[in-house]
Protein backbone atom coordinates (compact mmCIF):
# COMPACT_ATOMS: atom_id res chain seq x y z
CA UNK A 1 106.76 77.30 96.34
CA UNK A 2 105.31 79.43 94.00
CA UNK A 3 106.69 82.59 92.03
CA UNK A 4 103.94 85.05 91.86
CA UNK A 5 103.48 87.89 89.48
CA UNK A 6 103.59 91.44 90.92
CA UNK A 7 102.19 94.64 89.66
CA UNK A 8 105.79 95.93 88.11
CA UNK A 9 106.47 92.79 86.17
CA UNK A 10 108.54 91.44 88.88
CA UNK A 11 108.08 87.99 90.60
CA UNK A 12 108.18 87.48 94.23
CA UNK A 13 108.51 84.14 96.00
CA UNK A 14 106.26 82.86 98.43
CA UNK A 15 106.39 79.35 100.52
CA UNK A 16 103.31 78.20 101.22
CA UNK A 17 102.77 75.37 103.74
CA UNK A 18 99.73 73.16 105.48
CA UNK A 19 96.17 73.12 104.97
CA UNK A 20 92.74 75.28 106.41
CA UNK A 21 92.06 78.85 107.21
CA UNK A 22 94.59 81.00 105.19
CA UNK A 23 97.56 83.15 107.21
CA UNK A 24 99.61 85.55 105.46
CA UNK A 25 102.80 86.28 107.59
CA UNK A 26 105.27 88.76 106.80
CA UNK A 27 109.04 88.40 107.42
CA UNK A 28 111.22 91.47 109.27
CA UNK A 29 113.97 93.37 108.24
CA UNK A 30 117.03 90.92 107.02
CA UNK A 31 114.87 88.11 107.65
CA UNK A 32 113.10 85.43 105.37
CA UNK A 33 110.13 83.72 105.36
CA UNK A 34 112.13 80.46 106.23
CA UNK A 35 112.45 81.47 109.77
CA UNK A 36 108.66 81.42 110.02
CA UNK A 37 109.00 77.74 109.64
CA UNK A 38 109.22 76.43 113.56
CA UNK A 39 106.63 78.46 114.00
CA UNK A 40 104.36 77.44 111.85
CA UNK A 41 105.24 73.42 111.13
CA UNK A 42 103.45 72.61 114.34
CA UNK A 43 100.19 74.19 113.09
CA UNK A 44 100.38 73.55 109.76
CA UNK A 45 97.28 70.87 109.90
CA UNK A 46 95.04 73.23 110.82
CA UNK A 47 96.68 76.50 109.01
CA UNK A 48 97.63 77.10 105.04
CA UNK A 49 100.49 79.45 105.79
CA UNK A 50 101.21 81.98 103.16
CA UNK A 51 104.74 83.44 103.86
CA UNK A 52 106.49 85.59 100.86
CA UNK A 53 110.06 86.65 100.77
CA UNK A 54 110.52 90.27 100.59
CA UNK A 55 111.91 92.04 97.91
CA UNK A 56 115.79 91.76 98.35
CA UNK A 57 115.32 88.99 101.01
CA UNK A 58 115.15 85.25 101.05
CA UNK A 59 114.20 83.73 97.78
CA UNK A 60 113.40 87.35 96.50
CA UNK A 61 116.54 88.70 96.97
CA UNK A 62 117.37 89.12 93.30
CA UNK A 63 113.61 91.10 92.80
CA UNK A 64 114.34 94.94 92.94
CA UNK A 65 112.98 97.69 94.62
CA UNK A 66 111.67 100.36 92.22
CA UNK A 67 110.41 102.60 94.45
CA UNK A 68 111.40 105.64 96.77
CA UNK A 69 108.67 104.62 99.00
CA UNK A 70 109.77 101.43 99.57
CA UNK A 71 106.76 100.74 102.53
CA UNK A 72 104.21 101.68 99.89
CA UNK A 73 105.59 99.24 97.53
CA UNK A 74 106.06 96.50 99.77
CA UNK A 75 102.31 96.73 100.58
CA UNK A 76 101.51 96.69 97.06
CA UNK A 77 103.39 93.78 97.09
CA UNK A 78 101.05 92.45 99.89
CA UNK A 79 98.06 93.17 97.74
CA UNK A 80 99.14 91.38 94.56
CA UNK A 81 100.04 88.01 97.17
CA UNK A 82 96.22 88.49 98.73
CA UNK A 83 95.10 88.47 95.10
CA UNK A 84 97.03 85.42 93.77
CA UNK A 85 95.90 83.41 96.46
CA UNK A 86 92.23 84.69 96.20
CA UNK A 87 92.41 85.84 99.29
CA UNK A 88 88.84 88.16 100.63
CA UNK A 89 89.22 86.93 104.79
CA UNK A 90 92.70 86.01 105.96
CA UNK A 91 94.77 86.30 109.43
CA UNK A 92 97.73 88.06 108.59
CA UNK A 93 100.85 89.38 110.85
CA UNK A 94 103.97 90.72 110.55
CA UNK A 95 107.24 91.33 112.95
CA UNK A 96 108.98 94.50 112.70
CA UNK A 97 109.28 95.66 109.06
CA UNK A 98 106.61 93.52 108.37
CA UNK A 99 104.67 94.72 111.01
CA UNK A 100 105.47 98.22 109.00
CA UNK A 101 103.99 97.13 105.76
CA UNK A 102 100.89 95.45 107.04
CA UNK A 103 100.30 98.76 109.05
CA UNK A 104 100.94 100.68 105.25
CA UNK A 105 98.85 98.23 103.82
CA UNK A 106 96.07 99.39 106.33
CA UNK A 107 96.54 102.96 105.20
CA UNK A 108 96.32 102.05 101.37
CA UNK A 109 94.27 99.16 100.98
CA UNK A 110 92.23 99.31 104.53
CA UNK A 111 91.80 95.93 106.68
CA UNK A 112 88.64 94.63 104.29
CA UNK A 113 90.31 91.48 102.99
CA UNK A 114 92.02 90.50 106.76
CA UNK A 115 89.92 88.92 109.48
CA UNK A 116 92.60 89.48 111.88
CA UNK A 117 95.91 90.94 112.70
CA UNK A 118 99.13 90.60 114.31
CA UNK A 119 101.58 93.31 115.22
CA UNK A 120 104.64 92.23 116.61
CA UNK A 121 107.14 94.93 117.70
CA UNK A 122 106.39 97.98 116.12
CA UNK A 123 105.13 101.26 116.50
CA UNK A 124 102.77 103.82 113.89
CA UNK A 125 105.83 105.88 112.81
CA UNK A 126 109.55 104.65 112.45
CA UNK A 127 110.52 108.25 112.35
CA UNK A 128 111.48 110.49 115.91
CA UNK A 129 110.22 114.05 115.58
CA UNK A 130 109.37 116.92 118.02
CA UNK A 131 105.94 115.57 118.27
CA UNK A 132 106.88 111.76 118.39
CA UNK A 133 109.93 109.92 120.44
CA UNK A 134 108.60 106.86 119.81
CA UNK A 135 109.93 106.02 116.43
CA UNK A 136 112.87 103.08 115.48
CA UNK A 137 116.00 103.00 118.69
CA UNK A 138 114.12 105.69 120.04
CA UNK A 139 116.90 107.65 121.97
CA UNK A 140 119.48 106.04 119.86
CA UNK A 141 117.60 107.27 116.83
CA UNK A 142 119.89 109.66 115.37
CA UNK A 143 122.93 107.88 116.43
CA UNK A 144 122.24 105.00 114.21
CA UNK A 145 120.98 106.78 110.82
CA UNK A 146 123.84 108.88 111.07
CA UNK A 147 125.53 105.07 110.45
CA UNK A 148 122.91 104.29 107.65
CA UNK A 149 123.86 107.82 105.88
CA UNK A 150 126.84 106.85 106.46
CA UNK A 151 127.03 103.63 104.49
CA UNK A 152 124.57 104.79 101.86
CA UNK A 153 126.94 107.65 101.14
CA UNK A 154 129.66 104.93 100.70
CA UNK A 155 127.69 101.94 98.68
CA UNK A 156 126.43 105.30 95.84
CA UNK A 157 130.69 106.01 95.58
CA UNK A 158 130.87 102.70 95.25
CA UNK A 159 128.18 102.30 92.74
CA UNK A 160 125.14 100.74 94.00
CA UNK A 161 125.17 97.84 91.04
CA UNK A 162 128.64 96.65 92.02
CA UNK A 163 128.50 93.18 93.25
CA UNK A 164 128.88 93.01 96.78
CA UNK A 165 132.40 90.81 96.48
CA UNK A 166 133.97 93.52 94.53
CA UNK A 167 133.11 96.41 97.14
CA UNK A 168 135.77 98.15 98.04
CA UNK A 169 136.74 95.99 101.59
CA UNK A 170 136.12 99.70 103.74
CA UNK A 171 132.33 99.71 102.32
CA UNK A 172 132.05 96.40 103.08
CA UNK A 173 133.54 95.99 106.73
CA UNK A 174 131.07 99.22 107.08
CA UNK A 175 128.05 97.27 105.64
CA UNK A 176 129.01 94.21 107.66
CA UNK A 177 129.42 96.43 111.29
CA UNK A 178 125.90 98.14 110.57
CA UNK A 179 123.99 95.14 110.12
CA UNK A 180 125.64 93.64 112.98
CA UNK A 181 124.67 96.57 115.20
CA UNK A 182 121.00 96.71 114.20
CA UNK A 183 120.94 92.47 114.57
CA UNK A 184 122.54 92.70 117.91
CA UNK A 185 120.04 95.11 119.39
CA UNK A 186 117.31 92.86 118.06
CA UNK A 187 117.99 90.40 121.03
CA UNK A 188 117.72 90.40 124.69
CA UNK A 189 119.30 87.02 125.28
CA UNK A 190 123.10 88.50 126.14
CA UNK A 191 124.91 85.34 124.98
CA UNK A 192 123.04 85.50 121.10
CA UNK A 193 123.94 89.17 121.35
CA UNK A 194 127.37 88.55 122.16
CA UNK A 195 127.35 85.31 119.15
CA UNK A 196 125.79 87.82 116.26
CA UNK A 197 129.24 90.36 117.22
CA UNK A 198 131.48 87.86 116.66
CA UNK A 199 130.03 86.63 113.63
CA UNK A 200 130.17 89.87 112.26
CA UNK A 201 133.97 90.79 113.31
CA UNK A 202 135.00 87.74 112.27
CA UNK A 203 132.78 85.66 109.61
CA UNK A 204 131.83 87.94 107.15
CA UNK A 205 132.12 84.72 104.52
CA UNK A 206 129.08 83.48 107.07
CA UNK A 207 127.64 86.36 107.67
CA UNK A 208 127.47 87.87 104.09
CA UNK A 209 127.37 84.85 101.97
CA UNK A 210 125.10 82.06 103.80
CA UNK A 211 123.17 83.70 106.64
CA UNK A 212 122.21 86.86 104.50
CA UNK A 213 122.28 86.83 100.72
CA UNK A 214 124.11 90.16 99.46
CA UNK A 215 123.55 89.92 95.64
CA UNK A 216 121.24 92.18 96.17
CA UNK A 217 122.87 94.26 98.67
CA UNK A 218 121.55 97.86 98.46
CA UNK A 219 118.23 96.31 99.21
CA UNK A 220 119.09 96.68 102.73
CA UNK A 221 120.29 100.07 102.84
CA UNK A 222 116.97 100.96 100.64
CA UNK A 223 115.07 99.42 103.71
CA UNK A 224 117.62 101.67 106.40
CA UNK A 225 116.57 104.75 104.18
CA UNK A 226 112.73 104.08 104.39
CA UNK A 227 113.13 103.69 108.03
CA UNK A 228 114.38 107.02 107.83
CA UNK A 229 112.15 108.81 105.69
CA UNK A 230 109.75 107.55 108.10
CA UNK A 231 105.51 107.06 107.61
CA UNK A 232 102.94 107.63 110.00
CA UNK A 233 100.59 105.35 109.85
CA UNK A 234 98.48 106.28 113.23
CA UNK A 235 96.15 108.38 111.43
CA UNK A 236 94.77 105.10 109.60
CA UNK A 237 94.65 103.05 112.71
CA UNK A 238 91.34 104.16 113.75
CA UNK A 239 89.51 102.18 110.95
CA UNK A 240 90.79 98.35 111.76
CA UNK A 241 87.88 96.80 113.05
CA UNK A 242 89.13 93.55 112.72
CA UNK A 243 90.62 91.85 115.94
CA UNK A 244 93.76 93.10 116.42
CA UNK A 245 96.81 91.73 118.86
CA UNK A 246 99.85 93.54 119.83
CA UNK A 247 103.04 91.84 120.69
CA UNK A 248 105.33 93.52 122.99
CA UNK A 249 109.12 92.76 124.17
CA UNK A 250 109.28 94.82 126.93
CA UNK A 251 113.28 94.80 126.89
CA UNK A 252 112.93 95.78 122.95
CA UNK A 253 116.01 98.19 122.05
CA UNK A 254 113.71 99.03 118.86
CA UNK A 255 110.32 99.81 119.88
CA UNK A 256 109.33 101.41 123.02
CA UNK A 257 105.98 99.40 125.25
CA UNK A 258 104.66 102.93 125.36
CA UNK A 259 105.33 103.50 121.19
CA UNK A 260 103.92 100.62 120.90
CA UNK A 261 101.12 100.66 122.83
CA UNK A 262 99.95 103.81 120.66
CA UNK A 263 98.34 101.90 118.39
CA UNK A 264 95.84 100.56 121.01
CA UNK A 265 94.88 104.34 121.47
CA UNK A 266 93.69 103.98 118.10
CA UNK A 267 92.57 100.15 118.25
CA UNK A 268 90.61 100.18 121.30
CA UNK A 269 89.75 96.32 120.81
CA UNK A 270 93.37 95.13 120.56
CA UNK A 271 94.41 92.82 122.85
CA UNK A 272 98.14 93.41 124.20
CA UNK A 273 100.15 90.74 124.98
CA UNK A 274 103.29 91.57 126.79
CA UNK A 275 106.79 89.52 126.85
CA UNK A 276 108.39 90.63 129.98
CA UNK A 277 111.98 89.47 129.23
CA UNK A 278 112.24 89.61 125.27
CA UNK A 279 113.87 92.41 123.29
CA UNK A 280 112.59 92.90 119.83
CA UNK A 281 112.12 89.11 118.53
CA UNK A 282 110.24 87.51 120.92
CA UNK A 283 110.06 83.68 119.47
CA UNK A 284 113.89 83.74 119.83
CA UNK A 285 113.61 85.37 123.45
CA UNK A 286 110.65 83.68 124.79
CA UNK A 287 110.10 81.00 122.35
CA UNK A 288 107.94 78.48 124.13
CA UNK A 289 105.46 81.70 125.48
CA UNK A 290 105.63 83.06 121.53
CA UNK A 291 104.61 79.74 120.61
CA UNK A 292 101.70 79.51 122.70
CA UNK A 293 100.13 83.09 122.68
CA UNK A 294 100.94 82.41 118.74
CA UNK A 295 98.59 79.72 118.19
CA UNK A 296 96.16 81.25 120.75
CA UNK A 297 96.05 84.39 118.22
CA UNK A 298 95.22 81.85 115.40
CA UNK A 299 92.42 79.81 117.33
CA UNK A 300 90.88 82.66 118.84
């Protein structure tokens, strides 16, 4: 499990598992590369898996983010993991803010170094605008970054370098009822929904101290802001020519199908694959069909 060195000075951590063709898979937003693992156990004879921790995630959690444009920096991030590893032709994917940066890696970098690609749940542009209603909660949109202004206007009175224990117990109770808003929409299964709630009203010990690691706190909200400041990727789309598949929950409360399916308009060649009853995490809503069109991505 190595630490590698990044571009800033900072070290990022990155698991690394199995043996064969290299796959680079980015985690989503709150996430870690840990919950790659059932995923990719079962194929790990055939597969070297390359998974890193985001900055202010997982193992990472403790590595800062430096910059405003925290996308752009993430996909640096990206590059300086293809170039420890040596990597010049590797699959890579990523799920919903990782999704994000490998479509921001596209539009820095270009698609020279990745012989395929995996989007799962997202669109080009997180951002709703007059000429775009297909950006993160769609409808919901402005709704929910009133929330994230919200709290970020809260955690800078606070000051942003207090440890999250010593938060005032308003700022936190708000940081604890955002996250567990966004998590709950992730999901279409009603029940898990219903589970990640009461976690949140009632185990924040859980929710804040095992589940999600809050030393580095404001990492999340720097991630909400991004989100908000939006970047359209769509007008890089048009050069992937490597084989491209889409991942859709049709039930997603993050990403519309049609959002979505945008980036086909650009990616002729990408092959859709469609999850009829999952919301925006798939594996968790239809795990076995995940599992299957997963390896299927890999093989083909």
């Amino acid at each position: 499990m190595p630490w590698i060195p990044l571009h800033d000075g900072e070290t990022l951590h990155v698991r690394t598992i199995g043996r064969g063709k290299p796959v680079v898979l980015i985690h989503g937003f709150a996430s870690q590369s840990s919950h790659w693992l059932p995923n990719v156990l079962p194929l790990a004879r055939n597969y070297r898996f390359i998974l890193p921790d985001l900055r202010g995630f997982g193992a990472s959690n403790t590595t800062p983010i430096t910059d405003e444009r925290v996308f752009d920096q993430y996909a640096r991030d990206l590059n300086d993991v293809l170039d420890y590893f040596q990597l010049d032709s590797t699959a890579l994917g990523g799920i919903s803010t990782g999704a994000y940066i490998c479509l921001t890696y596209n539009q820095i970098f270009g698609f020279d170094r990745v012989s395929k690609y995996l989007n799962i749940e997202h669109s080009p542009e997180s951002r709703v605008s007059d000429t775009w209603a297909h950006g993160l909660f769609s409808e919901k949109q402005s709704e929910l970054f009133a929330e994230f202004e919200s709290l970020h206007a809260l955690a800078v009175a606070s000051g942003i370098d207090t440890p999250y224990w010593s938060l005032p117990p308003e700022v936190r109770r708000e940081f604890v009822r955002t996250l567990t808003r966004v998590l709950s929409r992730a999901v279409n299964n009603s029940f898990l929904r219903a589970l990640i709630r009461l976690v949140g009203a009632r185990g924040e010990r859980v929710l804040a101290g095992t589940i999600f690691p809050v030393e580095n706190w404001y990492a999340y909200i720097q991630v909400m802001r991004a989100f908000m400041a939006g970047n359209d990727t769509a007008p890089s789309l048009s050069t992937i020519k490597s084989p491209t598949t889409l991942m859709i929950g049709t039930e997603s409360r993050f990403f519309s199908t049609a959002g979505q399916l945008e980036i086909k308009r650009h990616v002729p060649h990408a092959k859709v694959v469609t999850f009829e009853t999952s919301g925006h995490i798939p594996m968790i809503d239809q795990p076995i069909k995940f599992q299957r069109e997963f390896a299927r991505f890999l093989a083909e």
